[in-house]
Protein backbone atom coordinates (compact mmCIF):
# COMPACT_ATOMS: atom_id res chain seq x y z
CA UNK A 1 78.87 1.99 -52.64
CA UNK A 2 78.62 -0.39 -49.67
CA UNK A 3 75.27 -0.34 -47.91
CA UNK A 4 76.27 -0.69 -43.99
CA UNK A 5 73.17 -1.45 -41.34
CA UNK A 6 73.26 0.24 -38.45
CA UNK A 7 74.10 -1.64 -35.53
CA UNK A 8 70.65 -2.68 -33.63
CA UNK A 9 69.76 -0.84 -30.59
CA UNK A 10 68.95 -3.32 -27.11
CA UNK A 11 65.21 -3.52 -26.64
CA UNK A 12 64.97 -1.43 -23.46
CA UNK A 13 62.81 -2.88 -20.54
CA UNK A 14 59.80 -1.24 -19.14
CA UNK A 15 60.57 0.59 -16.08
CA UNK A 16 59.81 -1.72 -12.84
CA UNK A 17 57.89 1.39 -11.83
CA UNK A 18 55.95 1.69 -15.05
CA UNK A 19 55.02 -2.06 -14.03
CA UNK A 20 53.90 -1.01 -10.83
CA UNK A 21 51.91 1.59 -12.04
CA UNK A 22 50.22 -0.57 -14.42
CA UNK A 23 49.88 -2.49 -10.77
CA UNK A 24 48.33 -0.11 -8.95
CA UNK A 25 45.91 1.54 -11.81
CA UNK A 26 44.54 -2.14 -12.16
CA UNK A 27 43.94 -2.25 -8.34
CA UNK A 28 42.21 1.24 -8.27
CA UNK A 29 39.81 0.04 -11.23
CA UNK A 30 38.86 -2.96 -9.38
CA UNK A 31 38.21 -1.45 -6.20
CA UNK A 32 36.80 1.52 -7.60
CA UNK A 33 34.20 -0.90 -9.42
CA UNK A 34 34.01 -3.30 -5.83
CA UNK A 35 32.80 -0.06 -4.15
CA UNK A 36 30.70 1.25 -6.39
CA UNK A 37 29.09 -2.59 -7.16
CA UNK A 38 28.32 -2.42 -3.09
CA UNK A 39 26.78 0.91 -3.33
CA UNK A 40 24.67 -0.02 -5.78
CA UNK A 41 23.09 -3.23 -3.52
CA UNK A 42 22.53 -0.63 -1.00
CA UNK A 43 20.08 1.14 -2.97
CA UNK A 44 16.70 0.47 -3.88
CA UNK A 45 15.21 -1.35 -7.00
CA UNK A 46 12.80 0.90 -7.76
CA UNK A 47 12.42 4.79 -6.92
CA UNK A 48 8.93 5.11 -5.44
CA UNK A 49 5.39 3.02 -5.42
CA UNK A 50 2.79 2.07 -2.97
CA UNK A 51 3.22 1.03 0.44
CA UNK A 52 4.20 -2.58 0.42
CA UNK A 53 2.74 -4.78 3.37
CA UNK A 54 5.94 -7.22 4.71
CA UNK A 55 4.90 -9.04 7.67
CA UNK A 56 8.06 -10.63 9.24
CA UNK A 57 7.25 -14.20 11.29
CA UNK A 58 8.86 -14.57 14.29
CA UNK A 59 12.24 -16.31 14.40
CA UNK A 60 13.10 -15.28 10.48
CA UNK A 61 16.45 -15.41 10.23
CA UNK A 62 18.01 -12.22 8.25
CA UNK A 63 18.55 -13.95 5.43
CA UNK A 64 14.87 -14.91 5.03
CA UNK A 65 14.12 -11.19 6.17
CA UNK A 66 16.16 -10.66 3.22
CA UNK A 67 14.92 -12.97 0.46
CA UNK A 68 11.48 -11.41 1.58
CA UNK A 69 12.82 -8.11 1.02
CA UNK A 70 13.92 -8.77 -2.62
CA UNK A 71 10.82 -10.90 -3.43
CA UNK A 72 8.95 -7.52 -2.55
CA UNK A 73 11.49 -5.59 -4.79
CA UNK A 74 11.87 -3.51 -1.62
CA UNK A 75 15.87 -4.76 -1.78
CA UNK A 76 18.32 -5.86 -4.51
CA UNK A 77 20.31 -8.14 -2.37
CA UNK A 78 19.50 -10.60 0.69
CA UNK A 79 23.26 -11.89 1.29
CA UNK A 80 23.90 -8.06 1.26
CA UNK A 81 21.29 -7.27 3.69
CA UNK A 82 22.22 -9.77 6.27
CA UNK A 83 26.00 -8.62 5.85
CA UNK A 84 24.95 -5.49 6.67
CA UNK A 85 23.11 -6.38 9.75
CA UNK A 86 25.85 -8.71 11.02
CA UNK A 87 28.47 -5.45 10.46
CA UNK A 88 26.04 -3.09 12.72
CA UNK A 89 25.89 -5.95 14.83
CA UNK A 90 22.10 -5.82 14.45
CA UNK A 91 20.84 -9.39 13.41
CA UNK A 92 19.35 -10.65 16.68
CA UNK A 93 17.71 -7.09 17.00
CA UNK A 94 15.24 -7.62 14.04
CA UNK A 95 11.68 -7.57 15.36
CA UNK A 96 8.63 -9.58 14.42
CA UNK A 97 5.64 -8.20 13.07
CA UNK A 98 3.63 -6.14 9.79
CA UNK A 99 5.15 -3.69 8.40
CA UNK A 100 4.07 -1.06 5.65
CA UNK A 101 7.42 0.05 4.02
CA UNK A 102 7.71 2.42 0.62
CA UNK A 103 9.68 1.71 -2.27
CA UNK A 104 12.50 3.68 -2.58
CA UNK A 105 13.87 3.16 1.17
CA UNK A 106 17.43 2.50 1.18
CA UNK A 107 18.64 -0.96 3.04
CA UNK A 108 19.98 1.45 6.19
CA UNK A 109 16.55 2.80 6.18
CA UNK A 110 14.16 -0.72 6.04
CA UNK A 111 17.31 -2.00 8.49
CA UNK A 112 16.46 0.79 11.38
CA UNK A 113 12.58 0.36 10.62
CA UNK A 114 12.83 -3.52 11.31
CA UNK A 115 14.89 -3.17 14.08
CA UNK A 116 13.33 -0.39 15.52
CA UNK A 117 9.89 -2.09 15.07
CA UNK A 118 7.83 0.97 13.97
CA UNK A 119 5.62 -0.98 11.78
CA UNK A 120 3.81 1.84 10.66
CA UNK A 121 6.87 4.02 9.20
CA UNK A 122 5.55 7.17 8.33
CA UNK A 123 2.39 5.68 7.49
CA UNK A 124 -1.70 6.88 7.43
CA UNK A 125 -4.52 4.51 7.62
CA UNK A 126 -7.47 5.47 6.13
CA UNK A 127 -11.35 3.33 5.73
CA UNK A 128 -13.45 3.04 2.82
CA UNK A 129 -16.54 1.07 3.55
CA UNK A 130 -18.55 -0.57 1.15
CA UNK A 131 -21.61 1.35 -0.69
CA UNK A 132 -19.97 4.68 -1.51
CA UNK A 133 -19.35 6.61 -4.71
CA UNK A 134 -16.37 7.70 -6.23
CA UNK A 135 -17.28 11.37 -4.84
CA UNK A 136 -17.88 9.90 -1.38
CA UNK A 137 -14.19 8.29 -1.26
CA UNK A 138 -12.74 11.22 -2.84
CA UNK A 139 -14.62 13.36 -0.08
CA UNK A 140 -13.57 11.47 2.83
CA UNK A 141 -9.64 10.97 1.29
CA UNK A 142 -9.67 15.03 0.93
CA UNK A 143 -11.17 15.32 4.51
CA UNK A 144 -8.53 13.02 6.42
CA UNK A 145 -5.36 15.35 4.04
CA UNK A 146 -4.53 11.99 2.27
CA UNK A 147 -5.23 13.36 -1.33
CA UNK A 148 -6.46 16.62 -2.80
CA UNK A 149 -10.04 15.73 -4.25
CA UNK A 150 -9.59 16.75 -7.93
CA UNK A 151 -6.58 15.24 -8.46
CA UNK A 152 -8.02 12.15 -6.91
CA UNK A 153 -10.90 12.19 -9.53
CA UNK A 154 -8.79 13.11 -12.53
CA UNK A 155 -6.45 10.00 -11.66
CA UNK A 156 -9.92 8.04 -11.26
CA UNK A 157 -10.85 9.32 -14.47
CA UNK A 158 -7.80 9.29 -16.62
CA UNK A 159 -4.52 7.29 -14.66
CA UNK A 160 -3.01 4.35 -16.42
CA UNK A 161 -3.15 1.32 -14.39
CA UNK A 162 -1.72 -2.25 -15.42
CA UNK A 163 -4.54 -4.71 -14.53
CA UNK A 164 -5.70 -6.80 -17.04
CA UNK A 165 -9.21 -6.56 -15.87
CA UNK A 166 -9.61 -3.17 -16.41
CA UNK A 167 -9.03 -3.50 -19.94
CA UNK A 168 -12.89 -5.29 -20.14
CA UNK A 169 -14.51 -1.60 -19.15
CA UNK A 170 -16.81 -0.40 -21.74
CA UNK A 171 -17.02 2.73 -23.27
CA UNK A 172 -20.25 3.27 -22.41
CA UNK A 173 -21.78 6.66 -23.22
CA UNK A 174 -22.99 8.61 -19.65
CA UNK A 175 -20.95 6.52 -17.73
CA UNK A 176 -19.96 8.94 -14.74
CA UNK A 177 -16.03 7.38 -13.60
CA UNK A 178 -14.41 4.72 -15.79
CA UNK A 179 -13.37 3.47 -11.93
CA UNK A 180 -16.75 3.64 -10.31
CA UNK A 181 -17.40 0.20 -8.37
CA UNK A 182 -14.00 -0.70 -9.04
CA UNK A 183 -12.11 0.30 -6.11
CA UNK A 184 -12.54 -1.90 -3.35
CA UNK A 185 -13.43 -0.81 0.00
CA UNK A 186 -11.25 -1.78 2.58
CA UNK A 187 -9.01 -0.56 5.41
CA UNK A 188 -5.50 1.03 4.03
CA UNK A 189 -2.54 1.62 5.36
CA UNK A 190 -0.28 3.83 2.99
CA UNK A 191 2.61 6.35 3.12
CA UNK A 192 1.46 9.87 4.42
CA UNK A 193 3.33 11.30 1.04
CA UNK A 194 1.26 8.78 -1.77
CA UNK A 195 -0.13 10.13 -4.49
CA UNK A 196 -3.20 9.88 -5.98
CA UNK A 197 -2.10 7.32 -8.28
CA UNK A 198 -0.56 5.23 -4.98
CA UNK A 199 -3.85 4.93 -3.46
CA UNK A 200 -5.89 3.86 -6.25
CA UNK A 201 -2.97 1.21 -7.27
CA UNK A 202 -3.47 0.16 -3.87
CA UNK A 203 -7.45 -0.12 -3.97
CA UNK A 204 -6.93 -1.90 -7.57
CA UNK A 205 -4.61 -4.54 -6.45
CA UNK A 206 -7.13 -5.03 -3.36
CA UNK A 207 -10.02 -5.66 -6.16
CA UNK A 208 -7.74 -7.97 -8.36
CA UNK A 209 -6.64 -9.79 -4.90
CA UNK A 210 -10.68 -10.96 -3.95
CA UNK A 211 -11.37 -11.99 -7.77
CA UNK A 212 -10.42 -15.56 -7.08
CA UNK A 213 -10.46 -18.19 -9.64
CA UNK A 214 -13.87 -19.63 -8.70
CA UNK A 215 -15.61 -16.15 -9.01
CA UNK A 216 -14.12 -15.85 -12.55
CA UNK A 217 -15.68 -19.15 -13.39
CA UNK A 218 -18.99 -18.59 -11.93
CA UNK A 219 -19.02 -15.51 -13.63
CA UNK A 220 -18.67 -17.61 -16.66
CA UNK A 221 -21.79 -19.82 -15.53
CA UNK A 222 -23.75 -16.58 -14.61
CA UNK A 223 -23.27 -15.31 -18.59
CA UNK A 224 -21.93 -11.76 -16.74
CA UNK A 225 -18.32 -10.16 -17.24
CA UNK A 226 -17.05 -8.31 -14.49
CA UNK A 227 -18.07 -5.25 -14.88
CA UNK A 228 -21.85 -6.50 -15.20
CA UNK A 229 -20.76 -8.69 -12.21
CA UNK A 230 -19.89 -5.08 -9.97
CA UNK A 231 -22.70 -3.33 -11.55
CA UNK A 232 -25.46 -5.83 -9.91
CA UNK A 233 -23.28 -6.11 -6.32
CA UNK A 234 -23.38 -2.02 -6.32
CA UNK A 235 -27.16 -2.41 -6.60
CA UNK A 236 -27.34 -5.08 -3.81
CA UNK A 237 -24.86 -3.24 -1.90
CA UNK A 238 -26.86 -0.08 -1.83
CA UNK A 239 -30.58 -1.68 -1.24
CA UNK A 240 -29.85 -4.23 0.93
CA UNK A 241 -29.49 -3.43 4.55
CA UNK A 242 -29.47 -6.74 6.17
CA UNK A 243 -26.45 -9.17 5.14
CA UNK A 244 -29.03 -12.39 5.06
CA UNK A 245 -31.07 -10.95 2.11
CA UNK A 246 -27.99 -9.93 -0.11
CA UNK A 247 -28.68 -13.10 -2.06
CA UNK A 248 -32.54 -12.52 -1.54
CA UNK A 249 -32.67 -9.28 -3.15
CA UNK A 250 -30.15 -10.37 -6.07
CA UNK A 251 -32.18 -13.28 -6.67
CA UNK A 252 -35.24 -11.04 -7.60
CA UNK A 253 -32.82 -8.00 -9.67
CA UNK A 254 -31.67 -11.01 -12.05
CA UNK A 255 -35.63 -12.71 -11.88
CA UNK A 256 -36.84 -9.15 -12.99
CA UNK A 257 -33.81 -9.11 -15.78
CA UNK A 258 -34.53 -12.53 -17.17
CA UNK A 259 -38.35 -11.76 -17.30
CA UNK A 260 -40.19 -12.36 -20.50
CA UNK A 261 -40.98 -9.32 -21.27
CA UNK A 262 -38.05 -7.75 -19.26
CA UNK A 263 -39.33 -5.84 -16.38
CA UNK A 264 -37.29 -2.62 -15.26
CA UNK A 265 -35.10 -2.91 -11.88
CA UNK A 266 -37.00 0.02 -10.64
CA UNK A 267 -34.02 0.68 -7.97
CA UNK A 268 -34.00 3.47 -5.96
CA UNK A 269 -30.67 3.79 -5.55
CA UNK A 270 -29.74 4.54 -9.28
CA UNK A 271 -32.25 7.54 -9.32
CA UNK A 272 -30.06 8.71 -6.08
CA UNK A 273 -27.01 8.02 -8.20
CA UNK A 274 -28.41 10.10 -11.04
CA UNK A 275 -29.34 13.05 -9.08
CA UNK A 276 -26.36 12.78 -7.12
CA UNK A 277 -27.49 12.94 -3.51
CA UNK A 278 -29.10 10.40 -1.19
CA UNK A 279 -32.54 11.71 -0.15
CA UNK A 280 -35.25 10.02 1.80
CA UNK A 281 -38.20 9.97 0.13
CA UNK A 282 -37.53 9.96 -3.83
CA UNK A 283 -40.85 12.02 -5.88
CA UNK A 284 -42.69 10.59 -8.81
CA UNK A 285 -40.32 14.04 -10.34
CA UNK A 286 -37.42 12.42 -9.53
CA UNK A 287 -38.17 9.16 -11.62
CA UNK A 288 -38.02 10.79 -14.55
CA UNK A 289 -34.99 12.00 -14.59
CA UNK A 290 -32.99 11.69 -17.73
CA UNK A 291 -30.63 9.39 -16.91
CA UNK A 292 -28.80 6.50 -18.27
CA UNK A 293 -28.65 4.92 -14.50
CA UNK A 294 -32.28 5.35 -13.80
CA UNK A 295 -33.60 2.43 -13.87
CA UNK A 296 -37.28 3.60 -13.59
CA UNK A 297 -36.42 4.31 -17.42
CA UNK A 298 -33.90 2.39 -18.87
CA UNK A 299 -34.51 -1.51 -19.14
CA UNK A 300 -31.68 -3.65 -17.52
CA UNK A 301 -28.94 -3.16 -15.48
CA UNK A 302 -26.84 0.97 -15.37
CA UNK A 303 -24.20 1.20 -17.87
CA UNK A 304 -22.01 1.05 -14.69
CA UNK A 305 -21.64 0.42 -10.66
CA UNK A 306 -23.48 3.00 -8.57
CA UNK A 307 -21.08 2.27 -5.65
CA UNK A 308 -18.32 0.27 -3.89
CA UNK A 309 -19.57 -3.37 -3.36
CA UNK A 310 -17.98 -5.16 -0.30
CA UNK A 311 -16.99 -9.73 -0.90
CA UNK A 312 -20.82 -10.42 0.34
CA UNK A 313 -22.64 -8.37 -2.15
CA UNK A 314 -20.32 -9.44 -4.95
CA UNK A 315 -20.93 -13.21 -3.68
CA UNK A 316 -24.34 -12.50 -3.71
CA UNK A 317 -24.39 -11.18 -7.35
CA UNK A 318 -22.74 -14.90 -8.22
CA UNK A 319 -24.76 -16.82 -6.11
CA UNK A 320 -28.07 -15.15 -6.26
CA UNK A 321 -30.80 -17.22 -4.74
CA UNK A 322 -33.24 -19.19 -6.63
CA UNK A 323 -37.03 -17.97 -5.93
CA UNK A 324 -39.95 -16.42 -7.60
CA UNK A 325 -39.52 -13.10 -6.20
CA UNK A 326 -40.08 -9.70 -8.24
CA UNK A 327 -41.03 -7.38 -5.76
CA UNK A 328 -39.76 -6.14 -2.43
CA UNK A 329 -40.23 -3.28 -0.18
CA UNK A 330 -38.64 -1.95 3.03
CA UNK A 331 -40.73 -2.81 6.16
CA UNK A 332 -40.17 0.26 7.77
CA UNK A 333 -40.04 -1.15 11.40
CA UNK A 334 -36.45 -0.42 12.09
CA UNK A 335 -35.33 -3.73 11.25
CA UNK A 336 -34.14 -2.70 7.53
CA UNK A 337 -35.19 -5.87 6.15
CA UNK A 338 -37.89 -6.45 3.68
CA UNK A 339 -41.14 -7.51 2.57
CA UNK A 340 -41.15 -10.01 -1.15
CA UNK A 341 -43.78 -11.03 -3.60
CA UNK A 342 -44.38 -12.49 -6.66
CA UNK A 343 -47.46 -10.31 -8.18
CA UNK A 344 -47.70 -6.82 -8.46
CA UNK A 345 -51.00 -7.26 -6.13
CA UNK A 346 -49.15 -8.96 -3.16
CA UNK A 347 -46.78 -6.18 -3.57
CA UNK A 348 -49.38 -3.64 -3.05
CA UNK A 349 -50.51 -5.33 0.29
CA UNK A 350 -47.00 -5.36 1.32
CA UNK A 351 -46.64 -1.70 0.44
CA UNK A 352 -49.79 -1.14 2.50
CA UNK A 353 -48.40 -3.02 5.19
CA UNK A 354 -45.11 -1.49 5.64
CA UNK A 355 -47.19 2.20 5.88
């Protein structure tokens, strides 16, 4: 039998409209992924956070408004941001000045903030001065609607926060907030919606901010660790009323502490701190109460701060001044300052005196 092939077929061509269609799905893909690339520069790098201060020089061009912008991980894209403005026709409109703007604004948004100039966006300022408690800020916070006061304190107790210096806090048995002392007091300006957590990130990265390189190392020189270092300036903070005997009054806190025998601090203001109210005139009942910050009883310093300490008392805990002070007591003239002495008997006159 004769085997016979059958005759090949001509390759047939594609289609020229299969080729455009091949074309024309490419083109879709690309400008499909184009627009949704440019979306994505529009939005912002992260979701939410603390208010972050921007202040904007005058005669920044948009591009440096930009690079700004991403440096503060407020935007994703500079060249994107000055495009933008150039499109709305908006670059010479951009006005100088601080401004407190929220992660989580999209580039339209920080655009019409910056060239609206309302530096203070949907912003709240609130004050902590220097010498309250965690209760006292969480108080005044609750007061002026910023935060509810138990959440506050639960956050203060319990949030996770990523500074490396809070990682030194002991675990000190009767210590009252693992955050006491360590929220610096200062005037904020934050987003009326923050959260607990916001503020306190915001008070933390104040605290880290003022613990310059040549505190750290005096520190070092002073044998303390920080949290020794904010447990003496809460004491100083709290006794001292005058700013010129900070150092004064520190100087004879760290005399009494390096005595031989060790003599207790004797501070009034822990036995407040223990009792948990200010009051005038402290009783000989008071002084024994059992407490682990009163210092009438325990030798040395409070297993914690008793308060917020402001940059003078914590300069005055590192540079205490050099004297043979052990002793001091308030004048009572009006003046707030006080009188010091070296024996217990000179102290007696100047408790006599200052009746």
């Amino acid at each position: 039998m004769t085997n016979k092939q059958s005759p090949k077929l001509p390759a047939q061509k594609p289609s020229r409209w299969n080729k455009w269609w091949y074309v024309f799905a490419a083109c879709i893909l690309l400008i499909g992924g184009g627009l949704y690339y440019v979306e994505e520069q529009f939005q912002p790098p992260l979701d939410s956070g603390p208010a972050m201060e921007v202040e904007i020089p005058m005669g920044a061009s948009p591009h440096d408004i930009g690079v700004m912008l991403v440096d503060k991980q407020l935007i994703k894209n500079a060249n994107f941001f000055k495009w933008y403005l150039a499109y709305k026709g908006s670059s010479g409109q951009l006005k100088a000045g601080k401004y407190y703007l929220q992660p989580g604004l999209t580039m339209e948004e920080i655009a019409r903030v910056l060239v609206d100039g309302d530096v203070k966006y949907g912003t709240t300022q609130f004050t902590v001065p220097e010498g309250l408690t965690v209760d006292q800020i969480a108080d005044s916070l609750a007061e002026q609607s910023i935060v509810e006061k138990q959440a506050f304190l639960n956050e203060v107790q319990n949030g996770k926060f990523d500074y490396a210096f809070l990682k030194d806090i002991p675990q000190v048995e009767g210590m009252k907030y693992r955050l006491e002392g360590y929220l610096f007091p200062d005037t904020y300006e934050i987003f009326q919606n923050a959260t607990p957590h916001d503020v306190i990130d915001m008070m933390l990265r104040q605290t880290e901010s003022i613990l310059t390189p040549e505190w750290q190392e005096q520190m070092k020189k002073q044998n303390l660790n920080l949290h020794q270092t904010l447990t003496l300036a809460s004491l100083i903070e709290r006794e001292a009323q005058v700013a010129k005997e900070r150092p004064m009054i520190s100087g004879v806190i760290q005399n009494r502490i390096k005595a031989n025998p060790p003599m207790k601090l004797q501070i009034d203001a822990t036995v407040q701190y223990a009792l948990g109210k200010t009051k005038e005139t402290l009783l000989f009942e008071d002084l024994k109460i059992d407490s682990p910050y009163n210092t009438y009883q325990i030798d040395g310093l409070p297993p914690g701060p008793i308060s917020t300490s402001g940059r003078d008392a914590i300069r005055a805990a590192l540079y205490p001044e050099q004297h043979d002070f052990y002793f001091y007591v308030t004048k009572n003239d009006g003046t707030g300052e006080h009188y010091f002495a070296t024996t217990f008997a000179e102290h007696q006159q100047n408790i006599a005196k200052s009746q």
